[in-house]
N, C-alpha and C. Protein backbone atom coordinates (compact mmCIF):
# COMPACT_ATOMS: atom_id res chain seq x y z
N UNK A 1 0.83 -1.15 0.00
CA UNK A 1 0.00 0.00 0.00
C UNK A 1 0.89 1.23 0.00
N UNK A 2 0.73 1.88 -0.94
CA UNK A 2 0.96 3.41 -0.96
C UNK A 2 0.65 4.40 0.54
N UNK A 3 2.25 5.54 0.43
CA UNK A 3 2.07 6.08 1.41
C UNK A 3 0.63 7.43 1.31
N UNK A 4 0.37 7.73 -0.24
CA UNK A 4 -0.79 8.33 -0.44
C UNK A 4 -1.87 7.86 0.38
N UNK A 5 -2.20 6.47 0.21
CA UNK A 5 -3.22 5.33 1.06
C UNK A 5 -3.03 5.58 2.31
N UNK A 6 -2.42 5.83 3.17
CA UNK A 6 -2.05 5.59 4.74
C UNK A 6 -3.40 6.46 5.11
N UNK A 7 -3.65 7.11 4.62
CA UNK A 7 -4.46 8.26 5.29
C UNK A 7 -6.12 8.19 5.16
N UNK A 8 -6.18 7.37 4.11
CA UNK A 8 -7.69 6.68 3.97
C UNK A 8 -8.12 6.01 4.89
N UNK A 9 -7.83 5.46 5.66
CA UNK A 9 -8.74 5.09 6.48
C UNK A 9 -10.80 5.11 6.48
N UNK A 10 -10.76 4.14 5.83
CA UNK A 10 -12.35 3.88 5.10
C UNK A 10 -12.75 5.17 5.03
N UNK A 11 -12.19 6.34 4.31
CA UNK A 11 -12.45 7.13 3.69
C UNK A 11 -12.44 7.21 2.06
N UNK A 12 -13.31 8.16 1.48
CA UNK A 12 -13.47 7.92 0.14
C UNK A 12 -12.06 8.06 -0.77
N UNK A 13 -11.55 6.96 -1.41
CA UNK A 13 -10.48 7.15 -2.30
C UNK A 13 -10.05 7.76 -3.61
N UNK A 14 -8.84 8.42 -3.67
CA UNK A 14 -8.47 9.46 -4.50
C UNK A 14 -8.72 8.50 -5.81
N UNK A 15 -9.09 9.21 -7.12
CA UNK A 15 -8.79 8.19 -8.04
C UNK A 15 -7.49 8.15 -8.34
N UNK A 16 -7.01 7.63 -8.81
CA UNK A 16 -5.58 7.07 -9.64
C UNK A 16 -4.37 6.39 -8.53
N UNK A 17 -5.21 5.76 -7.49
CA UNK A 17 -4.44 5.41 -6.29
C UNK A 17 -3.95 4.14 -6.87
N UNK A 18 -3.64 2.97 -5.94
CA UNK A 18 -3.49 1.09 -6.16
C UNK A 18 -4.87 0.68 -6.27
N UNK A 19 -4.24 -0.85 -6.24
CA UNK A 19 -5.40 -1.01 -6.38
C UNK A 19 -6.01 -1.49 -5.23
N UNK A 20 -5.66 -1.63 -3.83
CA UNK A 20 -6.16 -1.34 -2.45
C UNK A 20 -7.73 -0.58 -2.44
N UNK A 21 -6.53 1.04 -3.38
CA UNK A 21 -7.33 1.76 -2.42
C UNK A 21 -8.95 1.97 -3.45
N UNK A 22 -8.88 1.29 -4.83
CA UNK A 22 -9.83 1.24 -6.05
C UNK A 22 -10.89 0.38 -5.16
N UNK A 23 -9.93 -0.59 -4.44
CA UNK A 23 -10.92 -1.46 -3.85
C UNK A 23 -11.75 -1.21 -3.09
N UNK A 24 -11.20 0.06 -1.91
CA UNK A 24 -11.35 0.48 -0.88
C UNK A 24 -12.65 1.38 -1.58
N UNK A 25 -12.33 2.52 -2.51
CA UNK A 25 -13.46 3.44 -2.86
C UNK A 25 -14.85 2.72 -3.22
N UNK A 26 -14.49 1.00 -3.96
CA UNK A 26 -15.38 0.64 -4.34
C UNK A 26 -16.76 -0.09 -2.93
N UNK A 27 -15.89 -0.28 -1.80
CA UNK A 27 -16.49 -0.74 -0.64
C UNK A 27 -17.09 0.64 -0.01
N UNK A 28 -16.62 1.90 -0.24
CA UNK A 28 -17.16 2.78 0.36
C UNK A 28 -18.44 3.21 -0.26
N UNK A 29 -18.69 3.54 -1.74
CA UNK A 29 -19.32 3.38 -2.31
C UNK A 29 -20.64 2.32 -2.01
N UNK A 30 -20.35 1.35 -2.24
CA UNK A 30 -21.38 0.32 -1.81
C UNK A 30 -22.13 0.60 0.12
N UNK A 31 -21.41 0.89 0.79
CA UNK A 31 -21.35 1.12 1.72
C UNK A 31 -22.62 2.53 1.97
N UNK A 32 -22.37 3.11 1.18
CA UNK A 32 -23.27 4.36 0.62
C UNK A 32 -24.22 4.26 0.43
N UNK A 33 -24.23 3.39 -0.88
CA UNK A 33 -25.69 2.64 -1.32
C UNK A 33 -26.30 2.05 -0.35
N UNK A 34 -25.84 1.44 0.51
CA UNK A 34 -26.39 0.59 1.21
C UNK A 34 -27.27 1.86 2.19
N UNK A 35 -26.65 2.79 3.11
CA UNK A 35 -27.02 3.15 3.99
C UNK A 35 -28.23 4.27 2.68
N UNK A 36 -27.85 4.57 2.09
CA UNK A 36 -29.44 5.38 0.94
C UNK A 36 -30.21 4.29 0.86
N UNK A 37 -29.74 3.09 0.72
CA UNK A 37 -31.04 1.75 0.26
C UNK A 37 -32.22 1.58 1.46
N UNK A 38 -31.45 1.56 2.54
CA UNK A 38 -31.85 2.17 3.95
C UNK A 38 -32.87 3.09 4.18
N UNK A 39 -32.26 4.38 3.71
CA UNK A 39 -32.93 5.36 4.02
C UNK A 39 -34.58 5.12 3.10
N UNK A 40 -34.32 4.75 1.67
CA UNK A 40 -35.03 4.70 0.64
C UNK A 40 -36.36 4.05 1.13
N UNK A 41 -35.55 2.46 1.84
CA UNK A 41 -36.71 1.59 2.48
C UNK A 41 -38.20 2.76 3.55
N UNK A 42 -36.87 3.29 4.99
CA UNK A 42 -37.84 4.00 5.33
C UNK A 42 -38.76 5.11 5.15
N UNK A 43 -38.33 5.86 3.83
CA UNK A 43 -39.14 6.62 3.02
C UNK A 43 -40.31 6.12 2.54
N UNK A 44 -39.69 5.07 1.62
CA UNK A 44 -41.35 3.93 1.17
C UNK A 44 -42.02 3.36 2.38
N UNK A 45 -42.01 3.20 3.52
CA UNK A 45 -42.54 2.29 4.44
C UNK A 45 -43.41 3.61 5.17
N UNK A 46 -42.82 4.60 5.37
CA UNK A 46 -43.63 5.56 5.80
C UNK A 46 -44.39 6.37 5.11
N UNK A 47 -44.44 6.18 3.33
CA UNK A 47 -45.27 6.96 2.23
C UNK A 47 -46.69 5.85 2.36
N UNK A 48 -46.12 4.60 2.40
CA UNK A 48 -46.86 3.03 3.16
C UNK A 48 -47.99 3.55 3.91
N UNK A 49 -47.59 3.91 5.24
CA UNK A 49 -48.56 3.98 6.13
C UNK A 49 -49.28 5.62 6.14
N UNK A 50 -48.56 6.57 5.78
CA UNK A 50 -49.29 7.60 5.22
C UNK A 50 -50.32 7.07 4.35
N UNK A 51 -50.43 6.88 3.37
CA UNK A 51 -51.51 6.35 2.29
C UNK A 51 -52.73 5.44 2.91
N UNK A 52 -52.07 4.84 3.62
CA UNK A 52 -53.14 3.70 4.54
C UNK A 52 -53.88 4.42 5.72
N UNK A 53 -53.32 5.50 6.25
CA UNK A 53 -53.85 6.23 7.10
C UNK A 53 -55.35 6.89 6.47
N UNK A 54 -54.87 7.59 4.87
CA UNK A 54 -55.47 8.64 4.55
C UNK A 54 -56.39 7.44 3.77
N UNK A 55 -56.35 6.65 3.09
CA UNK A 55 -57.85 5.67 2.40
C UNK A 55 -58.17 5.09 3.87
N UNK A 56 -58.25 5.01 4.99
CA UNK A 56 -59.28 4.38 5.77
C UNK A 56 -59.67 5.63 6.11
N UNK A 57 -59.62 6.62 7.04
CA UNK A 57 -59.46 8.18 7.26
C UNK A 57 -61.02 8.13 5.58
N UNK A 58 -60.98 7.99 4.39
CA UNK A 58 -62.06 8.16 3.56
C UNK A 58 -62.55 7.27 3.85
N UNK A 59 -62.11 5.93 4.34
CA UNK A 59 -63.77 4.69 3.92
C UNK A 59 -64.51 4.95 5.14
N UNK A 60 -63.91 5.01 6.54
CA UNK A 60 -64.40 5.57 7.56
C UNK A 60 -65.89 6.46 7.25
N UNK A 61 -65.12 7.72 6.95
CA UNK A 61 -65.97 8.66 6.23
C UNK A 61 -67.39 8.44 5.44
N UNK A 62 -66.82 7.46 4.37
CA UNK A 62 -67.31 7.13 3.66
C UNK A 62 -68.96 6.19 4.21
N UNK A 63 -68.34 5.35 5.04
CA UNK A 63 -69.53 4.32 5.43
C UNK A 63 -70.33 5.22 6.73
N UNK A 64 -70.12 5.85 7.40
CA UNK A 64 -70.23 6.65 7.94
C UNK A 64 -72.09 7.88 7.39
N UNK A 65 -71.36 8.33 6.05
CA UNK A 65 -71.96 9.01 5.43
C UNK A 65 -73.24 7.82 4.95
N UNK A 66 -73.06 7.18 3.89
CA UNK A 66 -74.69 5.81 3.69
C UNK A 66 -74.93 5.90 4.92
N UNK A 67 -74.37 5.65 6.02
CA UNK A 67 -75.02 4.72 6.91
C UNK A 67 -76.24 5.91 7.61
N UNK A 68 -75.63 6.73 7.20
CA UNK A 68 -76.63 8.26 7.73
C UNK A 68 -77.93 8.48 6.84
N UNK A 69 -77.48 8.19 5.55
CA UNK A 69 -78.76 8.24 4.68
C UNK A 69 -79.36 7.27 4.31
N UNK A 70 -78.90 5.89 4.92
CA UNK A 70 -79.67 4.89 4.96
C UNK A 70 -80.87 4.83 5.86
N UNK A 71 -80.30 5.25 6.92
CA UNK A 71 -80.89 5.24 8.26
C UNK A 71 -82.02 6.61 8.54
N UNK A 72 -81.98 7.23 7.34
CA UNK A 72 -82.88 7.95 7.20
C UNK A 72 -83.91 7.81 6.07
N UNK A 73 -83.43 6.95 4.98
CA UNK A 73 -84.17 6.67 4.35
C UNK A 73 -85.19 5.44 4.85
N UNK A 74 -85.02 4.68 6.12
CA UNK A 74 -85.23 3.60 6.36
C UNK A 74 -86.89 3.31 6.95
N UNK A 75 -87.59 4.72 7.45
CA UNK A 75 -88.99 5.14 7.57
C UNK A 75 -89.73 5.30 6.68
N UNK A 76 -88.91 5.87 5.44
CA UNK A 76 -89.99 6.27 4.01
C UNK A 76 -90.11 4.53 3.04
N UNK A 77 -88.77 3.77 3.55
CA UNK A 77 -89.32 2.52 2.57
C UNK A 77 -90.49 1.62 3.96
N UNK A 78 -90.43 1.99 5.17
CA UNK A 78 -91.42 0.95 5.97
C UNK A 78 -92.66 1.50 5.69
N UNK A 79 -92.58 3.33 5.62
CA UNK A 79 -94.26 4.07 4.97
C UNK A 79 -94.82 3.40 3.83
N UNK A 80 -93.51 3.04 2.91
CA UNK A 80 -94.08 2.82 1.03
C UNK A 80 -94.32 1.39 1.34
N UNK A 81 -93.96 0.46 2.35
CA UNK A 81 -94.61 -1.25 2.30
C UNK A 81 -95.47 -1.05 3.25
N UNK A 82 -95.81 0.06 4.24
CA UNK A 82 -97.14 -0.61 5.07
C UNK A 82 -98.31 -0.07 3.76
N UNK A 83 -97.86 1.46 3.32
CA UNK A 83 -99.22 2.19 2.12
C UNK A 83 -99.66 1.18 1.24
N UNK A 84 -98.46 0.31 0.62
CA UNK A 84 -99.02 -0.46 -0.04
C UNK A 84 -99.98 -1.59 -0.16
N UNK A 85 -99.83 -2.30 1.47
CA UNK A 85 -100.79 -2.75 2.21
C UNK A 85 -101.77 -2.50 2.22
N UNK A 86 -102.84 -1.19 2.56
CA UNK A 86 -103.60 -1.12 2.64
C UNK A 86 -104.13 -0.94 1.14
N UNK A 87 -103.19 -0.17 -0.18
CA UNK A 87 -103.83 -0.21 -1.53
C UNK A 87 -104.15 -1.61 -1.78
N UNK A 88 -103.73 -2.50 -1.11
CA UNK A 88 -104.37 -4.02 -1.57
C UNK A 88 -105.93 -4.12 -1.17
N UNK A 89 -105.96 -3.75 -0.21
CA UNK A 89 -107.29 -4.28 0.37
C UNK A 89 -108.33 -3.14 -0.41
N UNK A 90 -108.00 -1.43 -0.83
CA UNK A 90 -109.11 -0.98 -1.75
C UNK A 90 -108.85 -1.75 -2.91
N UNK A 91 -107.87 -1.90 -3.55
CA UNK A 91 -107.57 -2.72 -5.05
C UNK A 91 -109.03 -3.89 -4.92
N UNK A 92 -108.75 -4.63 -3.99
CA UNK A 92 -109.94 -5.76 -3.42
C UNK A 92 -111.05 -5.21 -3.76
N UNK A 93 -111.44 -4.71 -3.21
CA UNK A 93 -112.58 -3.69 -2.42
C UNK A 93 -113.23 -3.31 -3.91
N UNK A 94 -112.61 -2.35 -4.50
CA UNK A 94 -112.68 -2.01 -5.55
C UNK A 94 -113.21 -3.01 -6.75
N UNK A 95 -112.64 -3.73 -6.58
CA UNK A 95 -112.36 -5.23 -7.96
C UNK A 95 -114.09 -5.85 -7.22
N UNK A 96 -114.12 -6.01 -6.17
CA UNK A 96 -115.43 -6.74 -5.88
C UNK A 96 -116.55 -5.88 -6.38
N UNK A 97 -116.76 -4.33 -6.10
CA UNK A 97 -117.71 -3.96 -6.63
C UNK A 97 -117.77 -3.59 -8.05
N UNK A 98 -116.58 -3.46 -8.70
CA UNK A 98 -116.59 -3.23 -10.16
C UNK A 98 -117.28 -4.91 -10.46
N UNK A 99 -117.10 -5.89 -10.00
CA UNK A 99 -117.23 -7.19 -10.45
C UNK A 99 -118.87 -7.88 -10.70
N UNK A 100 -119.57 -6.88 -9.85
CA UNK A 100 -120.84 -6.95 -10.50
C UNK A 100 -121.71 -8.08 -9.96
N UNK A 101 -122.58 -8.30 -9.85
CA UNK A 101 -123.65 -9.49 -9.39
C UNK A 101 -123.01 -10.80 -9.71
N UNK A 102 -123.04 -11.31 -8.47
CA UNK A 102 -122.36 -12.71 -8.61
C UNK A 102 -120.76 -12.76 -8.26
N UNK A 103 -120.49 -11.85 -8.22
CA UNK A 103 -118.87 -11.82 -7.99
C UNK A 103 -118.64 -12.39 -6.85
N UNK A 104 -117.30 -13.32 -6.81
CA UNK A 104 -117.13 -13.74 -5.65
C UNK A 104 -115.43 -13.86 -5.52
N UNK A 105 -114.76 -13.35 -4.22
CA UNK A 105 -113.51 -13.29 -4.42
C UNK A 105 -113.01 -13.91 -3.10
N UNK A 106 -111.74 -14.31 -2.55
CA UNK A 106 -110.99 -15.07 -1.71
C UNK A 106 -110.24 -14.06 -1.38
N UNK A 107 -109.40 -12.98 -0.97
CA UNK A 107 -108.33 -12.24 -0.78
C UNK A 107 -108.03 -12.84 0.29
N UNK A 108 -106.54 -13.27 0.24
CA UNK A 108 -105.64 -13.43 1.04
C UNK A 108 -104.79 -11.77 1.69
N UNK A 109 -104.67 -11.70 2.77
CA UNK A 109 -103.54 -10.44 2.85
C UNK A 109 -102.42 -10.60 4.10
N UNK A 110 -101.76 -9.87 3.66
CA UNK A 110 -99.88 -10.15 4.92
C UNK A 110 -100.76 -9.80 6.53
N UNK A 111 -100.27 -10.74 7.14
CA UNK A 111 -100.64 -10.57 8.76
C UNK A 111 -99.83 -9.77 9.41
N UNK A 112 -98.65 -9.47 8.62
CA UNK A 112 -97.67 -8.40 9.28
C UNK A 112 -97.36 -7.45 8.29
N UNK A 113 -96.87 -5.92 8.28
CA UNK A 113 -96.16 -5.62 7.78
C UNK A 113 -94.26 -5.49 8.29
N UNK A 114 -93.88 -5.92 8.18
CA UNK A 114 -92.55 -5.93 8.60
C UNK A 114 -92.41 -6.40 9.41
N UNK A 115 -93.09 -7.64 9.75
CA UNK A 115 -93.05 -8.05 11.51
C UNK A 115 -94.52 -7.66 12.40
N UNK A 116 -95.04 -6.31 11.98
CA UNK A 116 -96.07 -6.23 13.10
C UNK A 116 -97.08 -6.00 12.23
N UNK A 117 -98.37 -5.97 13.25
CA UNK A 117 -99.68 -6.36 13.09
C UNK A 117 -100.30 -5.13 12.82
N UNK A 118 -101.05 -4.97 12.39
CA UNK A 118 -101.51 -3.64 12.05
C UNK A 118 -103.27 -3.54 12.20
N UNK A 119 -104.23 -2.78 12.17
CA UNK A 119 -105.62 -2.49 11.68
C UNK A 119 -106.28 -1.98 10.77
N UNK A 120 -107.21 -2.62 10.21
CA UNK A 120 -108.01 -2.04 8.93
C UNK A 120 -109.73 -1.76 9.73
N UNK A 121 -109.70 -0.29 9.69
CA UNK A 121 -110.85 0.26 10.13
C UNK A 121 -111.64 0.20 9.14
N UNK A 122 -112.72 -0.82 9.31
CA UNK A 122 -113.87 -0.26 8.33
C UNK A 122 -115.44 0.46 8.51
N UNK A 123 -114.79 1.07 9.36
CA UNK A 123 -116.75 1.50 9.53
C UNK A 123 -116.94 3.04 8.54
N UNK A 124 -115.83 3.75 8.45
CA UNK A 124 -116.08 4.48 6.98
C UNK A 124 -116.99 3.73 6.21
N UNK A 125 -117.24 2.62 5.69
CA UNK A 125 -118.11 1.63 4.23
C UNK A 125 -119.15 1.69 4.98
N UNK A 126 -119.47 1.27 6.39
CA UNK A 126 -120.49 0.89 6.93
C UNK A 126 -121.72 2.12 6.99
N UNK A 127 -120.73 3.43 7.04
CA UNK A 127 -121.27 4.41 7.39
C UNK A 127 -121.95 5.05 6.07
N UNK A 128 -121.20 4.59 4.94
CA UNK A 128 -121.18 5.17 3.33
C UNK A 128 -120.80 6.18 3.36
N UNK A 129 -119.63 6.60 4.10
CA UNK A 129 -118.68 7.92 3.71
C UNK A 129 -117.61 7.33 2.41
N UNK A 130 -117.49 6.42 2.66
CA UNK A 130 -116.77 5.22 1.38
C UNK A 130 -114.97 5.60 1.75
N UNK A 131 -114.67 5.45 2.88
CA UNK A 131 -113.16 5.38 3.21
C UNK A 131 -112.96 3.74 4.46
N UNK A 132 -111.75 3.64 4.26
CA UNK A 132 -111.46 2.97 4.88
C UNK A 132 -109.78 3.48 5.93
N UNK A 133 -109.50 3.71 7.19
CA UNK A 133 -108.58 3.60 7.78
C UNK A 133 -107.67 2.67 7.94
N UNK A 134 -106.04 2.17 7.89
CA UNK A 134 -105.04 1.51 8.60
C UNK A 134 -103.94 2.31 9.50
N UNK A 135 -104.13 1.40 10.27
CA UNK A 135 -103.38 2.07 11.66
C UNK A 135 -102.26 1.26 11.36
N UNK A 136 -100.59 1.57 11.85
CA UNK A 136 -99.85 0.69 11.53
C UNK A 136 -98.84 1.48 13.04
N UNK A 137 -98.46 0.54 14.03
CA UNK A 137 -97.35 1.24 14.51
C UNK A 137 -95.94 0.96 14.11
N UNK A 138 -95.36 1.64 13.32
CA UNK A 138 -94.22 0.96 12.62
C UNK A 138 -92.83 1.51 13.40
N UNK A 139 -91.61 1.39 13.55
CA UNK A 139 -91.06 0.63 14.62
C UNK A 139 -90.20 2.30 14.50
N UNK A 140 -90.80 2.98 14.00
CA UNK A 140 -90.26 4.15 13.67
C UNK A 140 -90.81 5.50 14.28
N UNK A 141 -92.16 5.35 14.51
CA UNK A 141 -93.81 6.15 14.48
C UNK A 141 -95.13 5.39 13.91
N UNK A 142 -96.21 5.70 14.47
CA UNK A 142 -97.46 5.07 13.79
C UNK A 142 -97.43 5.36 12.75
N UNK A 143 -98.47 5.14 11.97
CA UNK A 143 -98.44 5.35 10.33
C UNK A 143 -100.31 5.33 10.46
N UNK A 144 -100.70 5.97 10.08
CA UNK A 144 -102.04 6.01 10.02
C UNK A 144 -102.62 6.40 8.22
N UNK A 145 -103.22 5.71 7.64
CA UNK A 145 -103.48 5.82 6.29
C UNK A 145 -105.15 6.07 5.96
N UNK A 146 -105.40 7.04 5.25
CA UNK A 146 -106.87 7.12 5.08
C UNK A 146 -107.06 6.89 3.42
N UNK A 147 -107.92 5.62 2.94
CA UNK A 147 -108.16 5.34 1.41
C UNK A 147 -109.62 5.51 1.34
N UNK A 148 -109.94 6.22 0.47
CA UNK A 148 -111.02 6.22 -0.58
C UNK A 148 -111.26 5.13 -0.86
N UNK A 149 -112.44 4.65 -0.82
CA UNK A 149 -113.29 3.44 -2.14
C UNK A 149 -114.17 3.41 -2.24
N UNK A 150 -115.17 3.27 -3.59
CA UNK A 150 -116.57 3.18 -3.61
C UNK A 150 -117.72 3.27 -2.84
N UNK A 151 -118.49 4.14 -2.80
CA UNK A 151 -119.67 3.86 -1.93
C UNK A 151 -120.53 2.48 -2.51
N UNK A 152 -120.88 1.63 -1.71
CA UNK A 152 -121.83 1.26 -1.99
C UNK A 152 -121.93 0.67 -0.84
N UNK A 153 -122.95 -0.60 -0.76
CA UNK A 153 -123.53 -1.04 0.61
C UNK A 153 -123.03 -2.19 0.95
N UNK A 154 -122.22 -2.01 2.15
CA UNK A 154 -121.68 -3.07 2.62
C UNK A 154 -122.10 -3.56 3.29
N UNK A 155 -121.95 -5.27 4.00
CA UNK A 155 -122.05 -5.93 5.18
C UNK A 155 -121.27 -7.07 5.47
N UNK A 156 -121.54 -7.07 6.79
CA UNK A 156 -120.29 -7.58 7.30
C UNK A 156 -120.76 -8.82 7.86
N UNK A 157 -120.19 -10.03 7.91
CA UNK A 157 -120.29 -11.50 8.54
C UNK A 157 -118.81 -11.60 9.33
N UNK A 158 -119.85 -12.30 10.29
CA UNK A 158 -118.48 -13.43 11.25
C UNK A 158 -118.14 -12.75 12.31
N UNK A 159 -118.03 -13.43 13.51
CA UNK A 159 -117.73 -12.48 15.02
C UNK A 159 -116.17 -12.00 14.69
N UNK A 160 -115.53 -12.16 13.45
CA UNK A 160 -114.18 -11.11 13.28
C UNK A 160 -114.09 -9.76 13.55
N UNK A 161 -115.24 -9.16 12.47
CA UNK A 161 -115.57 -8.20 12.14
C UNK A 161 -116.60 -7.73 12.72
N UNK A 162 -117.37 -8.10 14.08
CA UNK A 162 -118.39 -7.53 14.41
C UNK A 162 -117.81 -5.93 14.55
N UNK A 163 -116.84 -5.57 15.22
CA UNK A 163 -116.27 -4.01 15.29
C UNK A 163 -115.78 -3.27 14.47
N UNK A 164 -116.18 -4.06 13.15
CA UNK A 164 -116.15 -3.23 12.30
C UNK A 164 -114.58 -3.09 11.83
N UNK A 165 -113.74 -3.49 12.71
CA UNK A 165 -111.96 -3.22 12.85
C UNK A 165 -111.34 -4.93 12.27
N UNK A 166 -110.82 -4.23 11.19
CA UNK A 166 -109.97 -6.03 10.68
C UNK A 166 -108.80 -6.32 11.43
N UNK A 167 -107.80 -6.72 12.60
CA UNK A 167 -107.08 -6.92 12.98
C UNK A 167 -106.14 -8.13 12.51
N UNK A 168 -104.67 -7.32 11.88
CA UNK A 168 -104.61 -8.37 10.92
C UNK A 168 -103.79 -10.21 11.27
N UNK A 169 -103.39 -9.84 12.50
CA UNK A 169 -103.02 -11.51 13.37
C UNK A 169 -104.00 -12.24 13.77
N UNK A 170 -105.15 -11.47 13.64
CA UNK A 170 -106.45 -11.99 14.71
C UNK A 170 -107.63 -12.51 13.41
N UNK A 171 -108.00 -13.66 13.88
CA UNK A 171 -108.68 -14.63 12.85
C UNK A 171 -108.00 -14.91 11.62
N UNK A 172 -108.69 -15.46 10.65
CA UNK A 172 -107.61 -15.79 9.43
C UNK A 172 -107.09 -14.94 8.39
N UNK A 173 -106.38 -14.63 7.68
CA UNK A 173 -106.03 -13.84 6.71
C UNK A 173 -106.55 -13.77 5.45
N UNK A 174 -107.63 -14.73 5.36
CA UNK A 174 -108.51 -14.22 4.17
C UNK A 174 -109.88 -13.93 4.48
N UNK A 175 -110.23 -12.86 3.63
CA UNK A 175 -111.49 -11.92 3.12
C UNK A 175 -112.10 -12.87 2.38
N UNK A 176 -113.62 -13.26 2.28
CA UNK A 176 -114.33 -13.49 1.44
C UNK A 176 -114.96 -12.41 1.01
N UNK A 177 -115.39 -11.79 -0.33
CA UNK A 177 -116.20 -11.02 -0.45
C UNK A 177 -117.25 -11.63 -1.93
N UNK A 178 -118.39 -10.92 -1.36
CA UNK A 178 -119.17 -11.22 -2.58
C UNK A 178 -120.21 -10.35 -2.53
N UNK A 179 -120.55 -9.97 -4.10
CA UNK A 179 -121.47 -9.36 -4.72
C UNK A 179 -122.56 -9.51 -5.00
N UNK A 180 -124.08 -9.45 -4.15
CA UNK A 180 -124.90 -9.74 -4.74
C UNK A 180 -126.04 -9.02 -5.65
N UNK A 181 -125.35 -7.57 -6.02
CA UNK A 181 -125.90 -6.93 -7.29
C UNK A 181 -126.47 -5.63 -5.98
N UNK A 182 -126.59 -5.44 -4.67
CA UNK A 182 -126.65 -4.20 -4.14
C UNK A 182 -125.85 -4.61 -2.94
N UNK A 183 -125.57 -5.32 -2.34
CA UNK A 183 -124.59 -5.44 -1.23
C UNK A 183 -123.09 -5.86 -1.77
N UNK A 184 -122.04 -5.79 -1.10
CA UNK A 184 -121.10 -6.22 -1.15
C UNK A 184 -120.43 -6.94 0.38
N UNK A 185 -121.09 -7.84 0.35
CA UNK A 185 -120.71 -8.80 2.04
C UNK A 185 -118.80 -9.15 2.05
N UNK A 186 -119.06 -8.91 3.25
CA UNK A 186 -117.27 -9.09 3.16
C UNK A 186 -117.33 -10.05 4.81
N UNK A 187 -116.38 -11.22 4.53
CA UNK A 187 -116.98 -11.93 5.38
C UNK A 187 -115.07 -12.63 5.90
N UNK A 188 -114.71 -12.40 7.09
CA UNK A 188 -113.26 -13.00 7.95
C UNK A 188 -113.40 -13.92 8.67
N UNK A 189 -113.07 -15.16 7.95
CA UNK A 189 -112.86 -16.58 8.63
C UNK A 189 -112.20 -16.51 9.47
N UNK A 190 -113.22 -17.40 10.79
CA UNK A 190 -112.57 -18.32 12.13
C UNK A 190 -111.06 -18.52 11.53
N UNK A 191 -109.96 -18.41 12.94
CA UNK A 191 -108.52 -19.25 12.26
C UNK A 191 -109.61 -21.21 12.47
């Protein structure tokens, strides 16, 4: 080794030295790389968890936000399946007296809406104001619905309906109705 060399001491080497010290620059070098390869790693590992911070930081957010307008939309779809409920029973109602002398129909209808039981007031028909009421307590607020249907003359069979009130867990779930050209009898089977 050159007396130029003495003084390197794993310091970076002059060029045009031996070849020691070619060797030596080339280990320092690497040595370099290594500790940037280093650094490089913890740059990427912490750009890593930055990024992972900031997409949960949005899905958070994100589910957060539906879950707000779900949960508000979640009264107007139990309003639009109990309303529809009761449009079954004028749809019925309706279809029997359009149906004319002799008509005779079976309606089946849901004993629950969503789980609970609800009421179909009929003494509106009885009275010939020609409405019918459903009461619904839905798990949200009651729901109370007032439908229009035909005047004409109703009557009623079966200790179901003596009150005039259809209760829809209580006796069986189908309506008989029939037409005999001025009444329209509507009649709730014993379970």
């Amino acid at each position: 080794m050159s007396a130029d060399n003495s003084n390197l001491r794993g310091q970076v080497a002059i060029e045009g030295t031996s070849f020691p010290a070619r060797h030596l620059r080339g280990q320092v070098a690497i040595e370099t790389a290594s500790r940037s390869a280093g650094n490089l790693r913890g740059q990427v590992a912490t750009e890593f968890l930055l990024y992972t911070a900031v997409f949960m930081f949005v899905a958070v957010a994100a589910f957060i936000v539906l879950n707000d307008v779900q949960s508000s939309e979640l009264p107007l779809q139990q309003n639009k399946v109990a309303k529809e409920t009761g449009d079954g029973f004028v749809n019925t109602l309706t279809l029997a007296i359009k149906g004319g002398e002799g008509f005779s129909y079976n309606y089946s209808f849901p004993r629950t809406v969503l789980g609970i039981p609800y009421k179909i007031d009929l003494r509106g028909l009885e009275s010939g104001q020609g409405f019918i009421m459903m009461e619904w307590p839905g798990s949200f607020a009651n729901f109370t619905y007032r439908y229009s249907v035909p005047r004409y003359k109703y009557k009623f069979e079966g200790a179901c309906l003596d009150a005039r009130v259809l209760i829809s867990d209580a006796c069986s779930n189908t309506l008989t109705l029939y037409n005999d050209g001025e009444n329209l009898t509507i009649k709730q089977q014993m379970p």
